[in-house]
Structures are given as structure tokens and as C-alpha cells.
C-alpha atoms as a PDB file:
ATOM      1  CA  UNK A   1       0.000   0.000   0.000  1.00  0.00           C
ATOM      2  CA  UNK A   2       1.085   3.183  -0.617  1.00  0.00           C
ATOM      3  CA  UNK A   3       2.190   5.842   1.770  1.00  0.00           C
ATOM      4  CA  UNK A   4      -0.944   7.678   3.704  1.00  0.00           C
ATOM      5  CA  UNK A   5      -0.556  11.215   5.317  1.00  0.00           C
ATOM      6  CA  UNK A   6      -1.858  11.899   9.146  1.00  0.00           C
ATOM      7  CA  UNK A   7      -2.885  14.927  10.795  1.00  0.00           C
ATOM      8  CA  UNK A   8       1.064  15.440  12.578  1.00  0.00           C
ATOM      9  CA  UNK A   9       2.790  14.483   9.168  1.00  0.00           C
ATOM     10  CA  UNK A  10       2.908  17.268   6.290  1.00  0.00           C
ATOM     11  CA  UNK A  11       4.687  16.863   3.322  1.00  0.00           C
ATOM     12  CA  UNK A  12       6.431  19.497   1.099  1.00  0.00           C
ATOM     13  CA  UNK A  13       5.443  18.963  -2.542  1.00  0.00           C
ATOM     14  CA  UNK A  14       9.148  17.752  -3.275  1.00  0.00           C
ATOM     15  CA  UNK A  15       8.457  15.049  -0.844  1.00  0.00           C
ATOM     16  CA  UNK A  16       5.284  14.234  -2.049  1.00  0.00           C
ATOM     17  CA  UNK A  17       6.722  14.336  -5.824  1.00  0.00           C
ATOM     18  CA  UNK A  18       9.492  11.567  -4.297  1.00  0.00           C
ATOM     19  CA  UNK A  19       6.741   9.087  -3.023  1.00  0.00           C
ATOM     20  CA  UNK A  20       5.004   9.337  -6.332  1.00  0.00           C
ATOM     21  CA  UNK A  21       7.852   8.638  -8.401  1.00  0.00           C
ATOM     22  CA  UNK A  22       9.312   5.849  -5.915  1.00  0.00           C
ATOM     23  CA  UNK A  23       6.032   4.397  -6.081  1.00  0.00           C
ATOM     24  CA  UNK A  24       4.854   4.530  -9.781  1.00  0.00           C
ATOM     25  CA  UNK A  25       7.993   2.253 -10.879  1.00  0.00           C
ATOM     26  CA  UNK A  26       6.628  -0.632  -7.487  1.00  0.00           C
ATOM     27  CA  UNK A  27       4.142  -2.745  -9.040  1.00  0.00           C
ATOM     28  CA  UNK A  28       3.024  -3.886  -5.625  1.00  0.00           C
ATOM     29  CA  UNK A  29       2.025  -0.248  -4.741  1.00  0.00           C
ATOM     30  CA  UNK A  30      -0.649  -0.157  -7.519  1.00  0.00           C
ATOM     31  CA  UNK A  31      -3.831  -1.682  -6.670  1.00  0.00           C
ATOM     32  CA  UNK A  32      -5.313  -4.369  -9.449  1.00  0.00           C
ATOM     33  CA  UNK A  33      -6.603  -3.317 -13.048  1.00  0.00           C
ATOM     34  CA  UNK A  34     -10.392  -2.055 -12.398  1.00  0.00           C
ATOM     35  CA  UNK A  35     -12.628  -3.219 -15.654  1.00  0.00           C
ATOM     36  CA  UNK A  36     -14.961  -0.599 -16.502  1.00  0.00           C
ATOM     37  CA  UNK A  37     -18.008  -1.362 -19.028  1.00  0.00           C
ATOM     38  CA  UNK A  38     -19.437   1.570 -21.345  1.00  0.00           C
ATOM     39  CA  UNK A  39     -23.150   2.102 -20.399  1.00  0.00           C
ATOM     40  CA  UNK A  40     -25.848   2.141 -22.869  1.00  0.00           C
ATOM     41  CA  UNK A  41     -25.923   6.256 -23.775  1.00  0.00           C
ATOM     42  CA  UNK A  42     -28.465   8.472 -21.626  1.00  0.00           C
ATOM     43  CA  UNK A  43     -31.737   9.550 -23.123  1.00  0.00           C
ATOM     44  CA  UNK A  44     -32.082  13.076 -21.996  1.00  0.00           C
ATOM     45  CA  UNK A  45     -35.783  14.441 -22.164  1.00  0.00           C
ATOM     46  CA  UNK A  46     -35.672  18.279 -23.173  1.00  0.00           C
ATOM     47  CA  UNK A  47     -38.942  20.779 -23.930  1.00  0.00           C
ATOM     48  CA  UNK A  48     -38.847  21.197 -27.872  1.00  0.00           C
ATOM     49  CA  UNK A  49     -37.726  25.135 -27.198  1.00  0.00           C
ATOM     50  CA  UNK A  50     -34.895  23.686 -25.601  1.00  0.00           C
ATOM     51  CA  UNK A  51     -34.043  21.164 -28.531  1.00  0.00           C
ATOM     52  CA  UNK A  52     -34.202  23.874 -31.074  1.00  0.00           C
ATOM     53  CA  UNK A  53     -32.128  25.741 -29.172  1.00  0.00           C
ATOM     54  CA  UNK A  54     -29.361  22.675 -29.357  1.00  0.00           C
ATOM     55  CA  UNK A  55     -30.016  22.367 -33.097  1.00  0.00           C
ATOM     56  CA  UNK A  56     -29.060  25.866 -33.568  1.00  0.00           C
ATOM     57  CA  UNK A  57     -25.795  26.177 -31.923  1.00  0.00           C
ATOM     58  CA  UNK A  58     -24.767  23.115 -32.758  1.00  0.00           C
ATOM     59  CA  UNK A  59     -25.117  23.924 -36.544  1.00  0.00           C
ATOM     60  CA  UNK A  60     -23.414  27.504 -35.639  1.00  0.00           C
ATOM     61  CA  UNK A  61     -20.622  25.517 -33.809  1.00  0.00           C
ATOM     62  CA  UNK A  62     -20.271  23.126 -37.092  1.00  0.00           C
ATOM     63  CA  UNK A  63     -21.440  19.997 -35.475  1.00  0.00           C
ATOM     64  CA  UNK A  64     -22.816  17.310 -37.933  1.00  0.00           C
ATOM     65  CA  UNK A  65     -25.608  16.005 -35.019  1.00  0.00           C
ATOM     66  CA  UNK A  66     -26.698  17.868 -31.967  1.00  0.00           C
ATOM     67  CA  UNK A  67     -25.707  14.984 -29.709  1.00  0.00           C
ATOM     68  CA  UNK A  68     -21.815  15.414 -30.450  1.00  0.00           C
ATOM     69  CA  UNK A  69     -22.101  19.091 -30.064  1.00  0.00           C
ATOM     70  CA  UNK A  70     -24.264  18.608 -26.356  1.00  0.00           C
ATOM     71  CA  UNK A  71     -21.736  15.812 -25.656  1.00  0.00           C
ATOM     72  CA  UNK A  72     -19.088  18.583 -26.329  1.00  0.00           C
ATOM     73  CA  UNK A  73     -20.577  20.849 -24.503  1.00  0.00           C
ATOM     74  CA  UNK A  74     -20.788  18.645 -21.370  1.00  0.00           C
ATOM     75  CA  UNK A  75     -17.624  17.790 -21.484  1.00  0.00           C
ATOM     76  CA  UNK A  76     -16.197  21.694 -21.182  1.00  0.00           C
ATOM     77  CA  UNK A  77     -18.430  22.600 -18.353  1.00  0.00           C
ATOM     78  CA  UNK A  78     -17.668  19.490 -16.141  1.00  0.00           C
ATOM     79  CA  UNK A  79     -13.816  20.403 -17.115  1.00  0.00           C
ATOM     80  CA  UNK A  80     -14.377  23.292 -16.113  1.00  0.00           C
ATOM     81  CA  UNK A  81     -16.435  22.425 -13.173  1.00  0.00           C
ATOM     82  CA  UNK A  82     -13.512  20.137 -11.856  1.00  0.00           C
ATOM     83  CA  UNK A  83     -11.014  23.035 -12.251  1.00  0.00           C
ATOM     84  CA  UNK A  84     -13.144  25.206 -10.441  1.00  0.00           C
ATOM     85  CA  UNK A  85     -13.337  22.440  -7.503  1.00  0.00           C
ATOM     86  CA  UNK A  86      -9.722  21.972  -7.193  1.00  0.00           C
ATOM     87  CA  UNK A  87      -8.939  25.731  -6.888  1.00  0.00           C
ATOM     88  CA  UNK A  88     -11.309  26.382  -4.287  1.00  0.00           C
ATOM     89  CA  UNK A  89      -9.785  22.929  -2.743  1.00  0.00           C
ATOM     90  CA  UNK A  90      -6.284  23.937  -2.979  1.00  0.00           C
ATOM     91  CA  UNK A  91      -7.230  27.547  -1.721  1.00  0.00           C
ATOM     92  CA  UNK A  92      -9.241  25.884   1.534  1.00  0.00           C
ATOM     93  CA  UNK A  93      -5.890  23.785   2.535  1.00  0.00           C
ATOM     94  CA  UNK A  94      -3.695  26.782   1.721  1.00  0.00           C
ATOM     95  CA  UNK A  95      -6.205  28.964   4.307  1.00  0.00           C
ATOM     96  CA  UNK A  96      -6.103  26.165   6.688  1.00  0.00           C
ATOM     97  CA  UNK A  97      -2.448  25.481   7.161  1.00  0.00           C
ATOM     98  CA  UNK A  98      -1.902  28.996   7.495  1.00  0.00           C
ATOM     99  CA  UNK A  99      -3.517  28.389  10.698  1.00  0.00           C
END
């Protein structure tokens, strides 16, 4: 298993950079290969406004079907979504070891 921090033991990013690096090269420190199956795609109900809507900016955007352009679209704003996260995660442990 690999190495687990506690509440007395912080690491400078150098040190943490080590362990990784030590650690990605020790087969025994990876856990086993997790099999992941591709689900059957979503059906998404939206009001006919809202579809139009799609068609239009996906045509705008140059998609051939307003699936890949929604799909596209998805897939920026949860990006973006977990960039936002991880700021306002790296800003809460900056504020709280500055305690």
C-alpha cells in the first residue's frame, strides 16, 4: 500500500513528488486493473424550445448532429467544473495550514 498522510505528518510537494515517483515504478504499490463497461448512452428528455435551441448552436458551432455538439458541450463545463473544484480545494488547505 502506498504511503498515507496523518494529521502530525505534512509533506512538502518535493516530498510528495518523491513518493510518487518511488512508487509509480513498485508494481506492488498499484492496486489491481479495475474493468470498466461503457453504459448504454443516456436519453435526456428536453422541452422542444430547448431542442431547437441545441439544433441551432450546434449547426453555428459546425457539429454534424446535436448529440456530439451537447456531448461537447458537457464535457467543457464538467472540465471546467472540476477546475473550479480543485482551486477552491487547494485555496481551503492553503487557508487552513496557514492556521
Amino acid at each position: 500500500m502506498g504511503f498515507m498522510r496523518n494529521e502530525t505528518n505534512s509533506l512538502s510537494e518535493a516530498d510528495v513528488d518523491e513518493i510518487v515517483e518511488t512508487e509509480a515504478a513498485d508494481d506492488a504499490a498499484w492496486e489491481d486493473t479495475v474493468r470498466v463497461r461503457r453504459t448504454k448512452p443516456e436519453a435526456i428528455p428536453l422541452s422542444p424550445k430547448i431542442a431547437a435551441r441545441v439544433a441551432f448552436f450546434a449547426r453555428l458551432h459546425g457539429a454534424t448532429h446535436a448529440e456530439e455538439w451537447l456531448a461537447r458541450v458537457i464535457e467543457e463545463r464538467i472540465r471546467f467544473e472540476e477546475a473550479a473544484f480543485a482551486e477552491i480545494k487547494r485555496d481551503l488547505t492553503v487557508k487552513n495550514n496557514d492556521r
